[in-house]
C-alpha atoms as a PDB file:
ATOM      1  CA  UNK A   1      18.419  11.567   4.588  1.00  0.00           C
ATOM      2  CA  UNK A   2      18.151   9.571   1.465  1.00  0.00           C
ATOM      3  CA  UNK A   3      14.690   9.804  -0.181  1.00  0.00           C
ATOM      4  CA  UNK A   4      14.896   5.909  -0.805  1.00  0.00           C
ATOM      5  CA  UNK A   5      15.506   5.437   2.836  1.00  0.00           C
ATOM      6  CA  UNK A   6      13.186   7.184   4.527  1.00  0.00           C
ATOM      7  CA  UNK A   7      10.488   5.589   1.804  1.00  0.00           C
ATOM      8  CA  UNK A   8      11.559   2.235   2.820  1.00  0.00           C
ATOM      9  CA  UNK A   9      11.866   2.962   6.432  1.00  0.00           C
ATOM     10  CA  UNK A  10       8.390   4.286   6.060  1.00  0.00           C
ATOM     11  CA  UNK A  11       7.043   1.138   4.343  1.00  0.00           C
ATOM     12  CA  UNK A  12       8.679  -0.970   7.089  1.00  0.00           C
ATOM     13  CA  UNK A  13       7.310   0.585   9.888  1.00  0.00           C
ATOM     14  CA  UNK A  14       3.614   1.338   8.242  1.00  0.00           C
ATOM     15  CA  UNK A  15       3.521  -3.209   8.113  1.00  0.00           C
ATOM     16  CA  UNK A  16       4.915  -3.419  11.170  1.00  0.00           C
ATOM     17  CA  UNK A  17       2.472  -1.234  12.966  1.00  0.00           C
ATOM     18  CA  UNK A  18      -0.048  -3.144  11.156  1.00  0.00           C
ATOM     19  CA  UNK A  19       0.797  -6.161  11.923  1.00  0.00           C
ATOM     20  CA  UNK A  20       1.464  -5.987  15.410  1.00  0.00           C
ATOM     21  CA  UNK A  21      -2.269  -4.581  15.708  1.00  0.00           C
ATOM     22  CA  UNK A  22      -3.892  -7.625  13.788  1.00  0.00           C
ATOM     23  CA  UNK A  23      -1.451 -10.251  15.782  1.00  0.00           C
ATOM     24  CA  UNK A  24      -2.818  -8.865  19.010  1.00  0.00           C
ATOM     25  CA  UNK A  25      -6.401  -9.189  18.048  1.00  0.00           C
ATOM     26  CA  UNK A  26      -8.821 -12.044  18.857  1.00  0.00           C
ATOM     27  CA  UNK A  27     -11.405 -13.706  16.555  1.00  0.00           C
ATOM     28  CA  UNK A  28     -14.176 -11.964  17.063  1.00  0.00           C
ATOM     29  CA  UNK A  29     -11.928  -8.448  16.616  1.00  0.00           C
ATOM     30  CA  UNK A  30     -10.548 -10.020  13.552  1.00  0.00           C
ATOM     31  CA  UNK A  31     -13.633 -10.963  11.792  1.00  0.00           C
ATOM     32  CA  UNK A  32     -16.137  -9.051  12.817  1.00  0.00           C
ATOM     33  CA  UNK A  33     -16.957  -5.760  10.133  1.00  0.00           C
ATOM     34  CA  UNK A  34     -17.851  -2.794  12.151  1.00  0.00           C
ATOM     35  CA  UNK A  35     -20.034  -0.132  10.993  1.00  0.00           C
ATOM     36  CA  UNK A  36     -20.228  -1.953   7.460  1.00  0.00           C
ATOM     37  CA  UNK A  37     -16.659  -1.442   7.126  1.00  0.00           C
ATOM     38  CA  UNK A  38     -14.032  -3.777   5.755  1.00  0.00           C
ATOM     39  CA  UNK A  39     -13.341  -6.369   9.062  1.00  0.00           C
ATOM     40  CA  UNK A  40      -9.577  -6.415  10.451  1.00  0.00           C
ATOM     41  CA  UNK A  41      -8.935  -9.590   8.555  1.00  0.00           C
ATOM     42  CA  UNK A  42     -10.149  -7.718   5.040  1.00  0.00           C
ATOM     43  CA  UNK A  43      -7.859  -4.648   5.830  1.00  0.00           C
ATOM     44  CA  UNK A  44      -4.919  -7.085   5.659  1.00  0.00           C
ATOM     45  CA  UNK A  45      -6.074  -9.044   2.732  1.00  0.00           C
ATOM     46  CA  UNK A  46      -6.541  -5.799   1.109  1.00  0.00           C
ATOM     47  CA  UNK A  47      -3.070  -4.747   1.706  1.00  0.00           C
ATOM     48  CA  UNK A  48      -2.000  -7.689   0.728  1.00  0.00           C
ATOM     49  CA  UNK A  49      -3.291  -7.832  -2.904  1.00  0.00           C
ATOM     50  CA  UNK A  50      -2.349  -4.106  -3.344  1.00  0.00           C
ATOM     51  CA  UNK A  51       1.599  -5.751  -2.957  1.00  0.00           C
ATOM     52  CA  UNK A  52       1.396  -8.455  -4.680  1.00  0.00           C
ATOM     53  CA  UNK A  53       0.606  -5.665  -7.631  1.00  0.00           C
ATOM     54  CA  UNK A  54       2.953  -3.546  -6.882  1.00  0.00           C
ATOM     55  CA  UNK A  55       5.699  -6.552  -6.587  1.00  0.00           C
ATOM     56  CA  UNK A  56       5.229  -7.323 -10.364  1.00  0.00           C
ATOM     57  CA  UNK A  57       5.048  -3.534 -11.254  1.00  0.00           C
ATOM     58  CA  UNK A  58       8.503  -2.880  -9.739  1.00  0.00           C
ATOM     59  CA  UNK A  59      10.089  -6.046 -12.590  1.00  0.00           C
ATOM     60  CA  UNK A  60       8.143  -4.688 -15.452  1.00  0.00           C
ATOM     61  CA  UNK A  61      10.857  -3.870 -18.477  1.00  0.00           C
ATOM     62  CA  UNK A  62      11.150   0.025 -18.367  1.00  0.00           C
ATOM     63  CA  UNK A  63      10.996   0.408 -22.112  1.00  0.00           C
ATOM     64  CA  UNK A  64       7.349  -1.393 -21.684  1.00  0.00           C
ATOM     65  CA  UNK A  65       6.380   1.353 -18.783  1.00  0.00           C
ATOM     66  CA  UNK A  66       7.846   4.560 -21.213  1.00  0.00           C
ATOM     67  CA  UNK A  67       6.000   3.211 -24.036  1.00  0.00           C
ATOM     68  CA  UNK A  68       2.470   2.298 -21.972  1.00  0.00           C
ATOM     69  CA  UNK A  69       2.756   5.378 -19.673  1.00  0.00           C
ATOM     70  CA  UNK A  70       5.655   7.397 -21.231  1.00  0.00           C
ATOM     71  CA  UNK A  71       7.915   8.874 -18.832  1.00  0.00           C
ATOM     72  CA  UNK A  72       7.562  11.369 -16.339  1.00  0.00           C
ATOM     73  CA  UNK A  73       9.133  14.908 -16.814  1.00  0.00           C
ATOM     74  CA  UNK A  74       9.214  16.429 -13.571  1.00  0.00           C
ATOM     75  CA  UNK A  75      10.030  15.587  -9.796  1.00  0.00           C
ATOM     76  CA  UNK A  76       7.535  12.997  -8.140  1.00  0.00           C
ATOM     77  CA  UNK A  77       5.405  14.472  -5.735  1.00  0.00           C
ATOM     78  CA  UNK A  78       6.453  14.762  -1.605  1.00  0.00           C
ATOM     79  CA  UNK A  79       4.769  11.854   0.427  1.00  0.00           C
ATOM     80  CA  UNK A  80       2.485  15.193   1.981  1.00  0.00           C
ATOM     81  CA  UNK A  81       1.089  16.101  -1.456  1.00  0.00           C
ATOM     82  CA  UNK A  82       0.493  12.535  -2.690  1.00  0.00           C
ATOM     83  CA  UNK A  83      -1.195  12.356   0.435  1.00  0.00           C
ATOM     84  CA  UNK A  84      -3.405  15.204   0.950  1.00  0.00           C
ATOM     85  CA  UNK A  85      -4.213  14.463  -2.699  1.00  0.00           C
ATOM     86  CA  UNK A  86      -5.716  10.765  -1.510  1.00  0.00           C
ATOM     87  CA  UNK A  87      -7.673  12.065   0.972  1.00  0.00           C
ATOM     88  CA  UNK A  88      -9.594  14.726  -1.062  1.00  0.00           C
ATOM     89  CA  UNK A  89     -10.317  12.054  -3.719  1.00  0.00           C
ATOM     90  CA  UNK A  90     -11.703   9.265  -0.700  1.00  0.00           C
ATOM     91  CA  UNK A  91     -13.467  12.616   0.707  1.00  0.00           C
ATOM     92  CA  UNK A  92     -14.294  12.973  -3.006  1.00  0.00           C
ATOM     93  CA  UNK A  93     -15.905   9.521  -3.116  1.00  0.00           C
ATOM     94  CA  UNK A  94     -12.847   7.414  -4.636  1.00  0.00           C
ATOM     95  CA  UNK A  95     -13.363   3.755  -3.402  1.00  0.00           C
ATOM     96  CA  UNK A  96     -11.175   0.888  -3.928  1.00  0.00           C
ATOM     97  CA  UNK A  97     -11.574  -1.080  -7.331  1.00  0.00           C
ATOM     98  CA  UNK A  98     -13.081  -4.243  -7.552  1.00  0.00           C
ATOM     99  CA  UNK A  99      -9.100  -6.188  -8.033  1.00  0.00           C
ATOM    100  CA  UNK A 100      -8.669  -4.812  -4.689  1.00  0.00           C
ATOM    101  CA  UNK A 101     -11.813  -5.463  -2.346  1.00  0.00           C
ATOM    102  CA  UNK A 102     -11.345  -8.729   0.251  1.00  0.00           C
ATOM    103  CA  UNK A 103     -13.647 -11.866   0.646  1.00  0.00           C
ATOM    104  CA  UNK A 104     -14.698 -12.265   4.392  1.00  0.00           C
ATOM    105  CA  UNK A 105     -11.698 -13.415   6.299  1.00  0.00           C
ATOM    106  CA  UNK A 106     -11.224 -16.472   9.023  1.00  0.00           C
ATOM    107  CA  UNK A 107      -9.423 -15.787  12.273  1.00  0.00           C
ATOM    108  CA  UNK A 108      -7.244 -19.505  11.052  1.00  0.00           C
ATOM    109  CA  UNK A 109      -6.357 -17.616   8.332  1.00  0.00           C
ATOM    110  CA  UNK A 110      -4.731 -14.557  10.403  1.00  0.00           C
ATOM    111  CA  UNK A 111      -0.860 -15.783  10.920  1.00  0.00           C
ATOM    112  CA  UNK A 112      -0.823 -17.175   7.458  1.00  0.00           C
ATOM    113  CA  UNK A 113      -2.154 -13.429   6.136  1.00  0.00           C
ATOM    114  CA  UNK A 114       0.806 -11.671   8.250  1.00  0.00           C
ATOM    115  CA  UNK A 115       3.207 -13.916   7.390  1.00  0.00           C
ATOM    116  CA  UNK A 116       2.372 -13.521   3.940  1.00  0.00           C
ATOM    117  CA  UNK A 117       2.111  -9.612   4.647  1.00  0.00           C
ATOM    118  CA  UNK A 118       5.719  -9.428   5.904  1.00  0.00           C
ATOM    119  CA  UNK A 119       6.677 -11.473   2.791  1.00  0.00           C
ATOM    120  CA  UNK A 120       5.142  -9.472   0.502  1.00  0.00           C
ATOM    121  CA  UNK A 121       6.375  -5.607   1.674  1.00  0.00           C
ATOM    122  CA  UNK A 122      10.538  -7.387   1.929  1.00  0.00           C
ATOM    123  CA  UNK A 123       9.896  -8.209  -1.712  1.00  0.00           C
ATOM    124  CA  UNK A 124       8.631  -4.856  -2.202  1.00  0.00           C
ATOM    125  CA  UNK A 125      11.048  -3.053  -0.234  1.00  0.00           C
ATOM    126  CA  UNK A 126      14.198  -5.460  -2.388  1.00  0.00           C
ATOM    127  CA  UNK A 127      12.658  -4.253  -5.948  1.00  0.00           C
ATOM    128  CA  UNK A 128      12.251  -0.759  -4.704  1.00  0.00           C
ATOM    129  CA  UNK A 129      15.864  -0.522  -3.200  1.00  0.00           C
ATOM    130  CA  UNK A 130      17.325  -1.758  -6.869  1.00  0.00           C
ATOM    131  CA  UNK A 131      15.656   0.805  -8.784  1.00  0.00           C
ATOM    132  CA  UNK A 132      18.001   4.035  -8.868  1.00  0.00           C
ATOM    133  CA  UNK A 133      17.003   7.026  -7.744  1.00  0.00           C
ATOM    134  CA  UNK A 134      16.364   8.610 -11.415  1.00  0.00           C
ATOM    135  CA  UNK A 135      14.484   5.422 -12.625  1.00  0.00           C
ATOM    136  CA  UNK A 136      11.787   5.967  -9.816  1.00  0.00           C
ATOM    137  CA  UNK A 137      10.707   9.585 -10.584  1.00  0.00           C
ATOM    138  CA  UNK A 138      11.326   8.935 -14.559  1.00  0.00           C
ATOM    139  CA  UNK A 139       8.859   5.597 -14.829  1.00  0.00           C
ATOM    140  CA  UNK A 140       5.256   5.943 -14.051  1.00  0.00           C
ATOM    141  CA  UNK A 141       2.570   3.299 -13.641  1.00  0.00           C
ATOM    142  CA  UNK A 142      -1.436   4.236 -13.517  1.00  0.00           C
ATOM    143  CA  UNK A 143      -2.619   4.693  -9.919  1.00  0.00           C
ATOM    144  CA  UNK A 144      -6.465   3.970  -9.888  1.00  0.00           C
ATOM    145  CA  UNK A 145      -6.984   6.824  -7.681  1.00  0.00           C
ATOM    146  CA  UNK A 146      -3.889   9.522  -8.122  1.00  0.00           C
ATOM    147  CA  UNK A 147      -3.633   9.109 -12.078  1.00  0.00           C
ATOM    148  CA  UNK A 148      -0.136   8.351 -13.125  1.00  0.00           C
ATOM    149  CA  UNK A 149       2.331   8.161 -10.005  1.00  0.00           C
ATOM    150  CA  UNK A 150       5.997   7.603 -10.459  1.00  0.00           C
ATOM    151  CA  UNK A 151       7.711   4.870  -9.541  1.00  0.00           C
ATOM    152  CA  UNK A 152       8.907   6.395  -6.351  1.00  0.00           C
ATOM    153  CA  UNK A 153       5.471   7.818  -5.511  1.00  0.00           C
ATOM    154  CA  UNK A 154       4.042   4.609  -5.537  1.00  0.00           C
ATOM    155  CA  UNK A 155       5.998   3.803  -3.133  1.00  0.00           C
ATOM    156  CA  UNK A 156       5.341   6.382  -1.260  1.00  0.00           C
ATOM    157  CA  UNK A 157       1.486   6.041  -1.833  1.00  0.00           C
ATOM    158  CA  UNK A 158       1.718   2.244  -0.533  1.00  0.00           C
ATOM    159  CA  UNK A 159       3.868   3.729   2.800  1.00  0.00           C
ATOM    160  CA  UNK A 160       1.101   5.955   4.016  1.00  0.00           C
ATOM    161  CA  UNK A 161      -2.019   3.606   2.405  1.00  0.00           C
ATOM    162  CA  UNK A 162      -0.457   1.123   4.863  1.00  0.00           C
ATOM    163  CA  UNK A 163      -0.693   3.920   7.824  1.00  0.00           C
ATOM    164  CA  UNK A 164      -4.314   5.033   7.020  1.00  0.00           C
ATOM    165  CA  UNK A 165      -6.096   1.366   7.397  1.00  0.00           C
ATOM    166  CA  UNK A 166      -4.125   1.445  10.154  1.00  0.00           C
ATOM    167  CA  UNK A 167      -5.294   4.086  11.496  1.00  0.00           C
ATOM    168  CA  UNK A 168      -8.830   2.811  10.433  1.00  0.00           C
ATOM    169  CA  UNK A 169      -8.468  -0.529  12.492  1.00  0.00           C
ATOM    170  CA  UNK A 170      -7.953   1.770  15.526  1.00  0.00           C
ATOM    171  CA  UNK A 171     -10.660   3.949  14.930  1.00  0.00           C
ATOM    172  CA  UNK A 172     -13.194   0.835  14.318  1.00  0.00           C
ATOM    173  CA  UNK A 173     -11.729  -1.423  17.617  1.00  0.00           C
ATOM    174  CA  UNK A 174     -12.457   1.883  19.788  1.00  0.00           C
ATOM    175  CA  UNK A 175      -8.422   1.989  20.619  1.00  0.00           C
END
């Protein structure tokens, strides 16, 4: 299957699992932080600043990106290596920078936020789809985390990043 498709595929089903979690959650569930951790409502502002990033990232003029980051000389990195690099670096101690870290969240605010969330990854997925194939793995952007990432890796990064605070939600609602 198409690299590009299974990416996008992956990115579509990583919100939608999200989102179906946070829709089915009451207030309390919503804003409540467990543990000291980020509360439901945070997780999805999080995501959502991470692509509205990445949705001016994909529209920046590719000369800029070669001359800021030059370009990339080998094949991006599999979605399995990008990711078992994330998780030694949170293991490591990585955290989230600041441009990324939610205010407390209001349950009123929770349809707007998905809404929004939806909105946000069919942008994403529209800019990703028109970049071809050989412009993803030759342009790279700086990942705060990974270092330089491709264009397709970033992608791929935001696919499973999705997946993990989803995962995360479960863990801290017990399901």
């Amino acid at each position: 299957m198409n690299k590009k498709i299974t990416i996008i595929n992956s990115l579509n089903q990583g919100v939608y699992l999200f989102n179906e979690l946070i829709s089915s959650l009451n207030q309390n569930d919503f804003e409540t932080n467990f543990n000291n951790k980020w509360s439901a409502g945070q997780d999805l502002v999080h995501l959502n600043k991470i692509l509205q990033i990445l949705n001016i990232a994909y529209v920046l003029p590719k000369p800029l990106l070669r001359i800021l980051y030059e370009a990339n000389k080998k094949e991006s990195r599999s979605f399995d290596e990008l990711r078992t690099l994330y998780k030694a670096a949170l293991a490591g101690g990585a955290k989230s920078p600041a441009l990324y870290l939610p205010k407390p969240v209001l349950f009123h605010a929770k349809e707007d936020l998905i809404k929004k969330h939806q909105m946000l990854n069919q942008a994403l997925v529209n800019k990703f789809n028109k970049v071809s194939e050989s412009d993803l793995d030759k342009y790279q952007l700086p990942h705060p985390i990974l270092g330089k990432v491709t264009l397709k890796e970033l992608a791929a990064f935001t696919s499973f990043h999705t997946v993990h605070h989803f995962e995360l939600l479960k863990t801290k609602l017990g399901r």
